[in-house]
C-alpha atoms as a PDB file:
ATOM      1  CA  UNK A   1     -11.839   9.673  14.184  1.00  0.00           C
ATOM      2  CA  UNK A   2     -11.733  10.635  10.197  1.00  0.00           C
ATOM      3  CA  UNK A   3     -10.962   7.533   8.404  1.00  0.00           C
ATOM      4  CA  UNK A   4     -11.574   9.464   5.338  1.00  0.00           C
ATOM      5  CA  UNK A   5      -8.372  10.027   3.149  1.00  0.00           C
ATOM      6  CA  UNK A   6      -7.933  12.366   0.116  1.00  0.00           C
ATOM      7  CA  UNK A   7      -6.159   9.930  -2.065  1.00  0.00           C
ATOM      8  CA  UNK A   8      -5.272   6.395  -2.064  1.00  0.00           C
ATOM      9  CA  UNK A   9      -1.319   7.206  -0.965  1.00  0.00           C
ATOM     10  CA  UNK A  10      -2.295   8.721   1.856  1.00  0.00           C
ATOM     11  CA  UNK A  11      -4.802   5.971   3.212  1.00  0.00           C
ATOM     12  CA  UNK A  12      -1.315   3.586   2.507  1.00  0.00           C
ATOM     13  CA  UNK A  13       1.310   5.866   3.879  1.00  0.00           C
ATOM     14  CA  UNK A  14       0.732   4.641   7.508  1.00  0.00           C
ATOM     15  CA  UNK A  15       0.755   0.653   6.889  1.00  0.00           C
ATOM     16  CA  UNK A  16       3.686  -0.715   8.778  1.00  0.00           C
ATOM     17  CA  UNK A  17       6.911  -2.734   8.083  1.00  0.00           C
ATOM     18  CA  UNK A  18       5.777  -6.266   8.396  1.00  0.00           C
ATOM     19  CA  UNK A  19       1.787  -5.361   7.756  1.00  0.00           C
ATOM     20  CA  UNK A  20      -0.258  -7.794   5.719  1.00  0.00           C
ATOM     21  CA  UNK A  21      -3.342  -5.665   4.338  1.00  0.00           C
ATOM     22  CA  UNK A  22      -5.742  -7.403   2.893  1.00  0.00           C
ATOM     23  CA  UNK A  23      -7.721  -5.900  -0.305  1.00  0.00           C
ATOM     24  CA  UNK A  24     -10.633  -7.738  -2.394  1.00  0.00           C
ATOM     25  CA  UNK A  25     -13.699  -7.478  -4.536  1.00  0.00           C
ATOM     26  CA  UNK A  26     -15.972 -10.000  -5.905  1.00  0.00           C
ATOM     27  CA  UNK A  27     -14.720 -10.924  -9.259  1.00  0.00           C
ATOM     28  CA  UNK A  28     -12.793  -8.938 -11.678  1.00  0.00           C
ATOM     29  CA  UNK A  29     -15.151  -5.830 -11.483  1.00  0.00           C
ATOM     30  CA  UNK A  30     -14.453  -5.505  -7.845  1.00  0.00           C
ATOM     31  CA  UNK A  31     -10.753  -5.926  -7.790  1.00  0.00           C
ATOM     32  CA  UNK A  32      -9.575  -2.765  -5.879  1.00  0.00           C
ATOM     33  CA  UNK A  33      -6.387  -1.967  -8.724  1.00  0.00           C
ATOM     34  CA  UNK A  34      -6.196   1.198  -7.342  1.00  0.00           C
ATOM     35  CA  UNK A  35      -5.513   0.610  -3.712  1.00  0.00           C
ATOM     36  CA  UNK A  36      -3.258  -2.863  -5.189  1.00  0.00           C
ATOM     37  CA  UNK A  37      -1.037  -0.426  -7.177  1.00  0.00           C
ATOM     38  CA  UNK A  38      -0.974   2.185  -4.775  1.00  0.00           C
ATOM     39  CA  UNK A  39       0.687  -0.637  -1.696  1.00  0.00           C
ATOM     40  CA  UNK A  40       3.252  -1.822  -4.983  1.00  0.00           C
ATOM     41  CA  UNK A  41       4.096   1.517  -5.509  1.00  0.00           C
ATOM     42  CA  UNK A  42       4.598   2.495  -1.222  1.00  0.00           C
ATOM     43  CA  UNK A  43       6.255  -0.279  -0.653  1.00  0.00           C
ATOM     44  CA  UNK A  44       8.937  -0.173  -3.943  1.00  0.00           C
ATOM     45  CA  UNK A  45       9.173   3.687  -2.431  1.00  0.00           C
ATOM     46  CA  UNK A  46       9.962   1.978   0.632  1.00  0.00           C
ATOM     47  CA  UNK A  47      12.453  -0.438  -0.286  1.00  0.00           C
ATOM     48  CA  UNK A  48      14.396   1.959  -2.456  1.00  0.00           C
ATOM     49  CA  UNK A  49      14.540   4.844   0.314  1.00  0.00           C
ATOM     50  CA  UNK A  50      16.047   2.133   3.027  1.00  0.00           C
ATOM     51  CA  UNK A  51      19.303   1.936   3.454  1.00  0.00           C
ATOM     52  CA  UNK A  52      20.549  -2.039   2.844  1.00  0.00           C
ATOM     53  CA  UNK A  53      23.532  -3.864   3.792  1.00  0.00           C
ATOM     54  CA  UNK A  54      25.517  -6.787   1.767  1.00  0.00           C
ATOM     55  CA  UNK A  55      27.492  -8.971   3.236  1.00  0.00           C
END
């Protein structure tokens, strides 16, 4: 199995509804922004693509 991705959108584009990934580092030189940004920016994708209801 290739757990290899090409870019940080793809190695986010299969978490699920209801998935709690957990990302760290060791201080604030090993915060992983990248990956962070990259689950905001899936998961705004996400919510604006589903369709919602109001009561």
């Amino acid at each position: 199995m290739n757990k290899i991705c090409a870019t940080v959108a793809e190695a986010v584009h299969d978490i699920g509804d209801g998935a709690s990934p957990a990302v760290g580092g060791f201080g604030l030189g090993g915060v992983p922004n990248v990956v962070i940004s990259a689950l905001y920016d899936w998961a705004r994708a996400d919510c604006l693509s589903s369709p919602t209801t109001t009561a």
